[in-house]
C-alpha atoms as a PDB file:
ATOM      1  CA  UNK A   1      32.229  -4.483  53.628  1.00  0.00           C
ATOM      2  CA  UNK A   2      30.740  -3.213  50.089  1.00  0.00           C
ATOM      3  CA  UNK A   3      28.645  -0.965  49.056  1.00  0.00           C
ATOM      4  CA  UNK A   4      25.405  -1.535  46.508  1.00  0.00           C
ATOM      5  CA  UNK A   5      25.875   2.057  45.131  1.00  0.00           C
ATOM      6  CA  UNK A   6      22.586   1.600  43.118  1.00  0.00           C
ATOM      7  CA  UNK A   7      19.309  -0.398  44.710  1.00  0.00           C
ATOM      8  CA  UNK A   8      15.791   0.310  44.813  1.00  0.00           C
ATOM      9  CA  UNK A   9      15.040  -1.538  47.882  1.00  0.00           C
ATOM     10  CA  UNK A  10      11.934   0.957  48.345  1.00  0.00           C
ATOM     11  CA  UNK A  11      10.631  -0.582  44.872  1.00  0.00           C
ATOM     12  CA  UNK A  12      11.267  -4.625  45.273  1.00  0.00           C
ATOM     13  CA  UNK A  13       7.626  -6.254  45.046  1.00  0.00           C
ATOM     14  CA  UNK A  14       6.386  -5.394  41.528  1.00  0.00           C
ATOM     15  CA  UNK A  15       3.876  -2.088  41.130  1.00  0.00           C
ATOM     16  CA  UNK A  16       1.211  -4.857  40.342  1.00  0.00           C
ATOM     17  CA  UNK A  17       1.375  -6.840  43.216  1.00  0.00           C
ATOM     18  CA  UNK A  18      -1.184  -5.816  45.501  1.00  0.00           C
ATOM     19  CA  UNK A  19       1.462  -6.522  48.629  1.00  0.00           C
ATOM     20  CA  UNK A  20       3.212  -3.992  47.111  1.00  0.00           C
ATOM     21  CA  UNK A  21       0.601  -1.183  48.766  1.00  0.00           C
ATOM     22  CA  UNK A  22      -0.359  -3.177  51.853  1.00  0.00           C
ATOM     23  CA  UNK A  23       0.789  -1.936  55.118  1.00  0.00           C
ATOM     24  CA  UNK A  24       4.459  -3.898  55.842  1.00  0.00           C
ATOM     25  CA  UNK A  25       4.605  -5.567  52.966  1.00  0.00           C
ATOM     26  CA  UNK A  26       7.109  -3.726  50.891  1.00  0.00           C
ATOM     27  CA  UNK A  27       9.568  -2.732  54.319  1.00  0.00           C
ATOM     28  CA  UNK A  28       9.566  -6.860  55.605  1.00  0.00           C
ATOM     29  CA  UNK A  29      10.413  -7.087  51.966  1.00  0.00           C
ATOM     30  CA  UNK A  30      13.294  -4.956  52.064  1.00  0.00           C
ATOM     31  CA  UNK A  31      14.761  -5.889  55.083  1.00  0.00           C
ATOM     32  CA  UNK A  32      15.033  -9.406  54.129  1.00  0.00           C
ATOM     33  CA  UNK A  33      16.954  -8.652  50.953  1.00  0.00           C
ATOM     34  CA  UNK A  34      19.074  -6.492  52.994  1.00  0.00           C
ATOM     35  CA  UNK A  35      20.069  -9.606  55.341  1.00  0.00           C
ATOM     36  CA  UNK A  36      20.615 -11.297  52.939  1.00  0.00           C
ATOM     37  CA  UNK A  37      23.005  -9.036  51.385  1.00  0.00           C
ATOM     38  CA  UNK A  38      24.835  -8.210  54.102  1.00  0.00           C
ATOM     39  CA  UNK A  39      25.548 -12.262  54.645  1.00  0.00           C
ATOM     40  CA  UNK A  40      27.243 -12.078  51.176  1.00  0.00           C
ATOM     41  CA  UNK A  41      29.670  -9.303  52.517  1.00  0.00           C
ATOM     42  CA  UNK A  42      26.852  -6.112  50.765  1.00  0.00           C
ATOM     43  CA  UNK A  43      26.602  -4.203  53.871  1.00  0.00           C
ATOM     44  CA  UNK A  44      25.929  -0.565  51.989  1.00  0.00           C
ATOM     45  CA  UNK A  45      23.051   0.225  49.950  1.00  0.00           C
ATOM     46  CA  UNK A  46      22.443   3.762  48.121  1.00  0.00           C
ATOM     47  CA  UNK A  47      18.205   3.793  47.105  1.00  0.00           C
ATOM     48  CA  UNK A  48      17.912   6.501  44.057  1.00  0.00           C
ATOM     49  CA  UNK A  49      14.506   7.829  43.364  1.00  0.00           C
ATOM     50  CA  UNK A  50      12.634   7.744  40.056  1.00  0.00           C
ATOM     51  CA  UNK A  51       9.754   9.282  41.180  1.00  0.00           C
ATOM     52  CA  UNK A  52       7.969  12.056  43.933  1.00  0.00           C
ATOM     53  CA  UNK A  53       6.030   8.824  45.559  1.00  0.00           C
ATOM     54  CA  UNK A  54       8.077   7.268  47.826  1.00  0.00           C
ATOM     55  CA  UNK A  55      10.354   9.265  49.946  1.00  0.00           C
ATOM     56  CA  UNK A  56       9.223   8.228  53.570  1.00  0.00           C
ATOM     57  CA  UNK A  57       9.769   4.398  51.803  1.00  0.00           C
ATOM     58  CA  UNK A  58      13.295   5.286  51.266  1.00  0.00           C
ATOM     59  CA  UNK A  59      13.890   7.129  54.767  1.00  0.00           C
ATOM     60  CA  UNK A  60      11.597   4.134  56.712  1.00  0.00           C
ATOM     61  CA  UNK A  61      14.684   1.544  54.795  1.00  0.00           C
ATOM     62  CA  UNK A  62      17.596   4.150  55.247  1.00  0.00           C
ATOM     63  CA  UNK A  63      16.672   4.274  59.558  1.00  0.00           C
ATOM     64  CA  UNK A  64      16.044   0.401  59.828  1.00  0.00           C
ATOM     65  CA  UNK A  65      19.163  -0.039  57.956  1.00  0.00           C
ATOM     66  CA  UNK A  66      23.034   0.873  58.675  1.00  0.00           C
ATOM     67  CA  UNK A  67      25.076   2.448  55.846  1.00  0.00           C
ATOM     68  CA  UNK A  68      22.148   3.162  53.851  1.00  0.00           C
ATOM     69  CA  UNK A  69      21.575   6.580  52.347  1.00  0.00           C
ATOM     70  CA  UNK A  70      19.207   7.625  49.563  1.00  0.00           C
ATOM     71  CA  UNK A  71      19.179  10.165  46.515  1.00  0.00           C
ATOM     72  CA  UNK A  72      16.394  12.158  45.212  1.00  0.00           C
ATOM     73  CA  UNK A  73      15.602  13.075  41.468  1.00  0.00           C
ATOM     74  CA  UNK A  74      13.188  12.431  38.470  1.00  0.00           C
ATOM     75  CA  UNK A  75      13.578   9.501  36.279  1.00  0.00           C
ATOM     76  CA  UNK A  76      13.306  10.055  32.713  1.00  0.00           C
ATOM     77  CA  UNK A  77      10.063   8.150  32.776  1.00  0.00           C
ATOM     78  CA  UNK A  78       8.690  10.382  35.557  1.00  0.00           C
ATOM     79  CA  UNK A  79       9.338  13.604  33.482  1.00  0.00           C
ATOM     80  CA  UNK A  80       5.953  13.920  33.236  1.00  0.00           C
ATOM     81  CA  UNK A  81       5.289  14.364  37.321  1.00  0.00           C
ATOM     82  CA  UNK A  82       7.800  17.857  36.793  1.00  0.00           C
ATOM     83  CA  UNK A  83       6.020  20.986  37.985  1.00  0.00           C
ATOM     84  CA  UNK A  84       7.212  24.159  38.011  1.00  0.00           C
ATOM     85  CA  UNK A  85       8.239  23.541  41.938  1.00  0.00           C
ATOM     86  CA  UNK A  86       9.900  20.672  41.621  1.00  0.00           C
ATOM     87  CA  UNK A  87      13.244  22.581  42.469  1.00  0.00           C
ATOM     88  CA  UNK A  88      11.827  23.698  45.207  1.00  0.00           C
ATOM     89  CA  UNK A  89      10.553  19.950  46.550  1.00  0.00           C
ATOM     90  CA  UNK A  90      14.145  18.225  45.589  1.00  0.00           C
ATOM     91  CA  UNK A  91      15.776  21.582  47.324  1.00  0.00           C
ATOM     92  CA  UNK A  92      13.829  20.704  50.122  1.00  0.00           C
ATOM     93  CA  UNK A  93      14.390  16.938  50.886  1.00  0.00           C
ATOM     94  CA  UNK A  94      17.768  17.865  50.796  1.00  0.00           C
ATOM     95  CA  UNK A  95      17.153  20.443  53.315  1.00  0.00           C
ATOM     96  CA  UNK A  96      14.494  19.469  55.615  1.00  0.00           C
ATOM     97  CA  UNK A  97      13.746  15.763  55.230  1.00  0.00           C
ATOM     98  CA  UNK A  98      14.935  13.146  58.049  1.00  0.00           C
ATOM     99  CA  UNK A  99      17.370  10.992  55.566  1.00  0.00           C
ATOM    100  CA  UNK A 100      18.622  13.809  53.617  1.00  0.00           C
ATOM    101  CA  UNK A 101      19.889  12.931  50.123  1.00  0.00           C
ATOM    102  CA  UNK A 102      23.048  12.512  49.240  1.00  0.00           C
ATOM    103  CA  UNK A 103      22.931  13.189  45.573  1.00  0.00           C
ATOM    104  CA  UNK A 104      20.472  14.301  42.858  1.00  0.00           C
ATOM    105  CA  UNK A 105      19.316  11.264  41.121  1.00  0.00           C
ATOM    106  CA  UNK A 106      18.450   9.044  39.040  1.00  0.00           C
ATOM    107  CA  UNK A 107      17.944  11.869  36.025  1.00  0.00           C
ATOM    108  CA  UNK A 108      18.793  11.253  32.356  1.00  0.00           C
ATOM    109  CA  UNK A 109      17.785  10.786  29.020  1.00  0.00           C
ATOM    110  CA  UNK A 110      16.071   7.749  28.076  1.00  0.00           C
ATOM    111  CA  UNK A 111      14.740   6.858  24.060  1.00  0.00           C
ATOM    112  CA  UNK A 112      12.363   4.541  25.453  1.00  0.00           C
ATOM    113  CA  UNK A 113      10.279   7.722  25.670  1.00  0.00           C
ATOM    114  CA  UNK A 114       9.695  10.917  23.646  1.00  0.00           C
ATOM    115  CA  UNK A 115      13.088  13.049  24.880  1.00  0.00           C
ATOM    116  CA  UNK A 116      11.041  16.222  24.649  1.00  0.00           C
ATOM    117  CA  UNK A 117       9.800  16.273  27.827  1.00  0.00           C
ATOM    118  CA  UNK A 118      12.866  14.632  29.515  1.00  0.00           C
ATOM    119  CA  UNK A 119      15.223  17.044  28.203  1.00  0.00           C
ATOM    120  CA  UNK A 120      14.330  20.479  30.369  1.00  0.00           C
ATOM    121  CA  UNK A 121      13.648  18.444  33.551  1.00  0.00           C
ATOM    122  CA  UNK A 122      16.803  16.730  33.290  1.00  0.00           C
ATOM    123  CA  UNK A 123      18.724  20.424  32.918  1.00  0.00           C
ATOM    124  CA  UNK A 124      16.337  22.021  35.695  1.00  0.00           C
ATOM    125  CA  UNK A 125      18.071  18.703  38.044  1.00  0.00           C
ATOM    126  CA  UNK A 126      21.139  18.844  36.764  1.00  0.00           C
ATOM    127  CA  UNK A 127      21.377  23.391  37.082  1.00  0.00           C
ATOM    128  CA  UNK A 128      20.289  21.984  41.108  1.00  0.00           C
ATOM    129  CA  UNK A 129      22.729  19.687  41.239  1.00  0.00           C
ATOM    130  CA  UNK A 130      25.269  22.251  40.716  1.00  0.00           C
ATOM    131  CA  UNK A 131      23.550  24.715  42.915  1.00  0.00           C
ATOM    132  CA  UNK A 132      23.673  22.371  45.701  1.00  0.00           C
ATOM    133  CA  UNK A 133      27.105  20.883  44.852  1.00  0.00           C
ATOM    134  CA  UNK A 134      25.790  17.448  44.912  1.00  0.00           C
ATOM    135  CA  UNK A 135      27.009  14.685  42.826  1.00  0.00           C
ATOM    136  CA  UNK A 136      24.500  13.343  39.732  1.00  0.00           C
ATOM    137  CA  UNK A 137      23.557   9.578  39.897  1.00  0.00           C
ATOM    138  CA  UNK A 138      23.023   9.515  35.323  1.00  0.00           C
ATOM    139  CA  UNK A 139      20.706   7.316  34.193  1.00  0.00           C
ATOM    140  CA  UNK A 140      21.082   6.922  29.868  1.00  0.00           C
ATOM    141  CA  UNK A 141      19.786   4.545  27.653  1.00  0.00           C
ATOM    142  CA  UNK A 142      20.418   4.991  24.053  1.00  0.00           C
ATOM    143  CA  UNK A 143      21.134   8.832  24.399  1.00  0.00           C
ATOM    144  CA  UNK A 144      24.743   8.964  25.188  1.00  0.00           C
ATOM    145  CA  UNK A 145      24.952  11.321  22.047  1.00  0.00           C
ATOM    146  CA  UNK A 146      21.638  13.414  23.758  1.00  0.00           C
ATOM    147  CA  UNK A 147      22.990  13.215  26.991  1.00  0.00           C
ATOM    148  CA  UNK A 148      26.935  14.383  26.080  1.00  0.00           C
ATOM    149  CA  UNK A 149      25.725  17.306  23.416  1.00  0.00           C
ATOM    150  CA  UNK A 150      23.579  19.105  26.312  1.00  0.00           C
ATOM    151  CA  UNK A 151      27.437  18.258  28.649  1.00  0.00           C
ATOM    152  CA  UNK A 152      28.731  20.297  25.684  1.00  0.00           C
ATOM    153  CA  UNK A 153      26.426  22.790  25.695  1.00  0.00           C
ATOM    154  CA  UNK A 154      25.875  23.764  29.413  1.00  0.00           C
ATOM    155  CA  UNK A 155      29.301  22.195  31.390  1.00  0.00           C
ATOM    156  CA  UNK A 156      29.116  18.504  32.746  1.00  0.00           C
ATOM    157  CA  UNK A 157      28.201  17.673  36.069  1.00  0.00           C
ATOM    158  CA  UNK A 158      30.728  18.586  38.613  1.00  0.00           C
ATOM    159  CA  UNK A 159      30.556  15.221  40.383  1.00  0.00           C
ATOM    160  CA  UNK A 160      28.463  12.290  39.067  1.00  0.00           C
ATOM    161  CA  UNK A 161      28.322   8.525  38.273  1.00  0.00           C
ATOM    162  CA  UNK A 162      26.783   7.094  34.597  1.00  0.00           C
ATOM    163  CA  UNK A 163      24.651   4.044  36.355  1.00  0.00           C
ATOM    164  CA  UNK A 164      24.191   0.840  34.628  1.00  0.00           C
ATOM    165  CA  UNK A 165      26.708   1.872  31.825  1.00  0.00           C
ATOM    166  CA  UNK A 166      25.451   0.424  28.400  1.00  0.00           C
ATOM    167  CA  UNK A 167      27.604   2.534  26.313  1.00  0.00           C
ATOM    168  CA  UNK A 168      30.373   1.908  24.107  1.00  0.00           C
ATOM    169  CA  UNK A 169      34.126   2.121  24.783  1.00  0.00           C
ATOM    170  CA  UNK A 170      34.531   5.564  23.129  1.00  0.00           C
ATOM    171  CA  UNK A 171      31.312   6.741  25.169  1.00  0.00           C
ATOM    172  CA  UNK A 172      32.646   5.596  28.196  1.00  0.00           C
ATOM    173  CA  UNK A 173      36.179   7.184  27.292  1.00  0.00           C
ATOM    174  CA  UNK A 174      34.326  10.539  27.074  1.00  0.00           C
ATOM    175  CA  UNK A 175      32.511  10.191  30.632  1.00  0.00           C
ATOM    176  CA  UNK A 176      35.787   9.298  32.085  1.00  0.00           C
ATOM    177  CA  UNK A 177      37.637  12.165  30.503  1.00  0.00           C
ATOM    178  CA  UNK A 178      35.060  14.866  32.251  1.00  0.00           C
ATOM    179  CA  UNK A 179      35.406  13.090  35.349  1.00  0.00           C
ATOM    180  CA  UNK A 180      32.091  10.706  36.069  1.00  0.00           C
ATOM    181  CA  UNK A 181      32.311   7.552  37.084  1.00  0.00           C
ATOM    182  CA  UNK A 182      30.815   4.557  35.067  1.00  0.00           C
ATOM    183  CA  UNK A 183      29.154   1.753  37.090  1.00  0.00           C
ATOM    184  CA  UNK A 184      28.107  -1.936  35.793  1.00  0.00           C
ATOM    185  CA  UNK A 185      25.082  -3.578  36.473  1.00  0.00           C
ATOM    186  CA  UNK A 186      24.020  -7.208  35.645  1.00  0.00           C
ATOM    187  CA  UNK A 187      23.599  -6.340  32.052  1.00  0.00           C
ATOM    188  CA  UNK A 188      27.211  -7.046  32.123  1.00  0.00           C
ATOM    189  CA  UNK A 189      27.047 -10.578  32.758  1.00  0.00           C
ATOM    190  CA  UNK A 190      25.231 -11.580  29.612  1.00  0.00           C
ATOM    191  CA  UNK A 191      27.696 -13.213  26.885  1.00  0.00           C
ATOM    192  CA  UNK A 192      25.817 -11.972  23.657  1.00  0.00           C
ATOM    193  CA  UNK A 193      26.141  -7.940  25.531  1.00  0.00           C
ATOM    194  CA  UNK A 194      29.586  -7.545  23.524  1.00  0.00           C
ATOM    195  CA  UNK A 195      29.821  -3.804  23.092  1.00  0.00           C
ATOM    196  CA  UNK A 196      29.226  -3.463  26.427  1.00  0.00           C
ATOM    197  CA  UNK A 197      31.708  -6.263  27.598  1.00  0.00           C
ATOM    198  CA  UNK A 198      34.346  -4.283  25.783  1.00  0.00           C
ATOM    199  CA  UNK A 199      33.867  -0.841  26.762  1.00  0.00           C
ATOM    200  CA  UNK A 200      33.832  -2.781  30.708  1.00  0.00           C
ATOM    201  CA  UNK A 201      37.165  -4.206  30.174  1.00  0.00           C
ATOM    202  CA  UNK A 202      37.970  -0.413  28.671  1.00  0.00           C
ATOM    203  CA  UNK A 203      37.036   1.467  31.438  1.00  0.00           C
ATOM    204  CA  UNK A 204      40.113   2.911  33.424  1.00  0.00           C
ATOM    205  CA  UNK A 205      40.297   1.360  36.768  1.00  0.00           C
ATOM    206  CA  UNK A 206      39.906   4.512  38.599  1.00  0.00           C
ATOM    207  CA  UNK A 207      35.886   5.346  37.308  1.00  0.00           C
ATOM    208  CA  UNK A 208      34.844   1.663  37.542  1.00  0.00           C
ATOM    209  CA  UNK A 209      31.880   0.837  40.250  1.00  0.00           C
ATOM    210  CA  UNK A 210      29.726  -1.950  40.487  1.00  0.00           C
ATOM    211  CA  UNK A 211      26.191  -1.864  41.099  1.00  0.00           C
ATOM    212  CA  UNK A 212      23.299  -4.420  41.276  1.00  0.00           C
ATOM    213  CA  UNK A 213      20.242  -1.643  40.131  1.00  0.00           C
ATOM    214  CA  UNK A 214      18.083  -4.255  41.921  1.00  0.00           C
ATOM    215  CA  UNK A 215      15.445  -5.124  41.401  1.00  0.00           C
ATOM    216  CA  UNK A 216      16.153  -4.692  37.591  1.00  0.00           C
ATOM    217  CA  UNK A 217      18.711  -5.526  35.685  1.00  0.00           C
ATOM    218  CA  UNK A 218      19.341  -9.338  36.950  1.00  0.00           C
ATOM    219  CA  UNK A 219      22.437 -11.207  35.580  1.00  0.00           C
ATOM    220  CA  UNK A 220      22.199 -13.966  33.152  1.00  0.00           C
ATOM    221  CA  UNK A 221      22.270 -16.717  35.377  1.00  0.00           C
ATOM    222  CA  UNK A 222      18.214 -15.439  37.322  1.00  0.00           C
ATOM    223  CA  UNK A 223      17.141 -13.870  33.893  1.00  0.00           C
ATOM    224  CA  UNK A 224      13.402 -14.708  34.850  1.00  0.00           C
ATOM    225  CA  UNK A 225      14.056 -13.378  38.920  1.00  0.00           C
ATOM    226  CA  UNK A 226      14.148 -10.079  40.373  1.00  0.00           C
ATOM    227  CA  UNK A 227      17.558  -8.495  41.274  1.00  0.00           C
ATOM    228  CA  UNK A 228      18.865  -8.087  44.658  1.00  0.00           C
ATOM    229  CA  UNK A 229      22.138  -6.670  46.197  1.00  0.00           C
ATOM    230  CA  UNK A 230      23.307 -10.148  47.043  1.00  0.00           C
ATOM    231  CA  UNK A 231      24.160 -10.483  43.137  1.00  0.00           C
ATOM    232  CA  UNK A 232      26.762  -7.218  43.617  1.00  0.00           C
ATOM    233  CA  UNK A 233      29.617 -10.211  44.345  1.00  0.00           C
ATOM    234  CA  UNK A 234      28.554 -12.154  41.177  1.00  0.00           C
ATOM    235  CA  UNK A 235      28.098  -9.301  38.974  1.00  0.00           C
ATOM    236  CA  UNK A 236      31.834  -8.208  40.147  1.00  0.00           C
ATOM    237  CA  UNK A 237      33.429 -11.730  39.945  1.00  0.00           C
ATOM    238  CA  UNK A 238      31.940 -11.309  36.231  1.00  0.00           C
ATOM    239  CA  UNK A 239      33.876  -8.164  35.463  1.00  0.00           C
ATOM    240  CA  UNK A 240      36.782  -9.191  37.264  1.00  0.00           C
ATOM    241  CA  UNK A 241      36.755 -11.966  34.697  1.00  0.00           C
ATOM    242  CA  UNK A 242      36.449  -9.952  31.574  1.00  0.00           C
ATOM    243  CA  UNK A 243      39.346  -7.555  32.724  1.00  0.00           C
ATOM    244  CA  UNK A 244      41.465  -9.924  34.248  1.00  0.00           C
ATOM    245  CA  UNK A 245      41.578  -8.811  37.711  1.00  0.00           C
ATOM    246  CA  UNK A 246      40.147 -10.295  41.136  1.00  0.00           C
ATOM    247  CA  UNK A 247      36.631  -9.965  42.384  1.00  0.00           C
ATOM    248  CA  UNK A 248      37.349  -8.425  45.605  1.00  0.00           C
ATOM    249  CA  UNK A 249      39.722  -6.194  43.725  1.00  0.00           C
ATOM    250  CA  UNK A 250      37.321  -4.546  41.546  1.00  0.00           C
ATOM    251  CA  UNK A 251      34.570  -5.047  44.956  1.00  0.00           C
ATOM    252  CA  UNK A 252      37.057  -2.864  46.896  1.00  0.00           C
ATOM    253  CA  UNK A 253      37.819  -0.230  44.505  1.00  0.00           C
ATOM    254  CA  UNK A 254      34.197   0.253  43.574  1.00  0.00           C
ATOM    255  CA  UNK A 255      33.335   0.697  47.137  1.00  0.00           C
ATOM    256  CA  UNK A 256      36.498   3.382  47.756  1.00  0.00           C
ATOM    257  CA  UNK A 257      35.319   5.232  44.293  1.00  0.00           C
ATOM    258  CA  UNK A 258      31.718   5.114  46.234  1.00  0.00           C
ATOM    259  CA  UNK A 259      33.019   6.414  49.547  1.00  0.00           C
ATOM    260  CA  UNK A 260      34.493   9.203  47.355  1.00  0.00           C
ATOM    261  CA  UNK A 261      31.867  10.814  45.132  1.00  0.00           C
ATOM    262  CA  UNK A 262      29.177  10.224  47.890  1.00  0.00           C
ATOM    263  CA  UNK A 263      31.836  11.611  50.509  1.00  0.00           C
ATOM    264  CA  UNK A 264      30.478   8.371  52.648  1.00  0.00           C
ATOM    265  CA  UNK A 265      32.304   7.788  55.710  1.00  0.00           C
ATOM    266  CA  UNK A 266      35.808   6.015  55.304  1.00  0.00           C
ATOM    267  CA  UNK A 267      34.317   3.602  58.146  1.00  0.00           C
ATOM    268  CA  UNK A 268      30.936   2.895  58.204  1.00  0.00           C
ATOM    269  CA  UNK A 269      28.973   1.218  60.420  1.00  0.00           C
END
């Protein structure tokens, strides 16, 4: 059984689709990607958060589903939702809520956006990371050199994985020297992603996961089709290729390397 260490089956019909807000909609949804996923051998699913909207989504999934667990954090495209409690709200889903997290995340830099706003929310979750000794689910796109100066500055996260890794070898050479884990998403797959493809075949064996980030992210054979964790077997078999290993392999040691920084159960459900 593997684990989907990265899947926002809370978020799988589009914001625009009016099903999307209509009563069962978005759960039947989720459920049936989840079957299917678990007939391709995907039997574990971690849902990070992005935003303050949807927690009872996530905990609704997490019951109805076995060896699913859920994370709770501010994208960098939600820094704007930050308030001066949000400690206090992340502190207490950890705390209080019925699916308690499991890690502080997604939180990161992102240059699709102004950074200003991103950068003190992304300490303030980061200083509660640490506070709670939870492990950091990273989320950076074009600020590697952003994200790694404020590492230097304050100390790196004492546990935490760099999701859908779209760095270069030497960037993911530093994240695996301060101990995170880089994970590949379908991004991976796509022939013309060559900096990528190198730093995947670069990454040591022991910080390498594999992740689907569904319902983004899809691999270059359903460019046009939403993600889903049934592509976490494809989007391995591709890495496998590129470092010369076998898919269940690099499936297997993703899922142990999951079971570790989460502190999952060794035998799940």
């Amino acid at each position: 059984m593997w684990i989907d260490p990265h899947a926002h089956l809370d978020r799988l019909l589009p914001e625009s689709s009016p099903l999307s807000r209509q009563g069962r909609a978005w759960f039947d949804e989720a459920m049936r990607v989840v079957k299917a996923a678990q007939g391709m051998g995907v039997s574990g699913f971690i849902i990070p958060d992005v935003t303050s909207r949807y927690p009872r989504r996530q905990s609704k999934i997490c019951k109805a589903t076995p060896n699913c667990y859920r994370a709770v954090g501010l994208y960098p495209g939600h820094a704007a939702e930050a308030e001066p409690g949000l400690e206090a709200w992340l502190e207490r889903q950890v705390k209080e809520y019925s699916v308690k997290p499991i890690a502080i995340g997604e939180i990161g830099l992102d240059k699709r956006w102004d950074l200003g706003p991103q950068r003190p929310v992304f300490r303030r979750q980061l200083d509660l990371a640490r506070a709670l000794d939870l492990p950091v689910i990273l989320h950076v796109v074009r600020a590697h050199a952003e994200v790694m100066a404020i590492f230097k500055q304050d100390g790196p996260p004492r546990r935490g994985v760099v999701h859908a890794f779209s760095g270069s070898v030497d960037e993911a050479a530093y994240y695996a020297k301060i101990g995170l884990y880089l994970s590949l998403s379908g991004a991976v797959t796509y022939p013309q992603a060559r900096k990528l493809r190198r730093a995947a075949v670069a990454i040591p064996a022991d910080r390498l996961m594999i992740e689907t980030d569904s319902p983004d992210q899809p691999p270059a054979w359903l460019p046009d089709q939403p993600n889903s964790p049934s592509a976490l077997v494809w989007i391995a078999a591709a890495v496998a290729t590129l470092r010369a290993e076998q898919t269940r392999a690099v499936l297997d040691r993703s899922t142990a390397h999951i079971k570790a920084l989460f502190e999952l159960p060794q035998e799940m459900r």
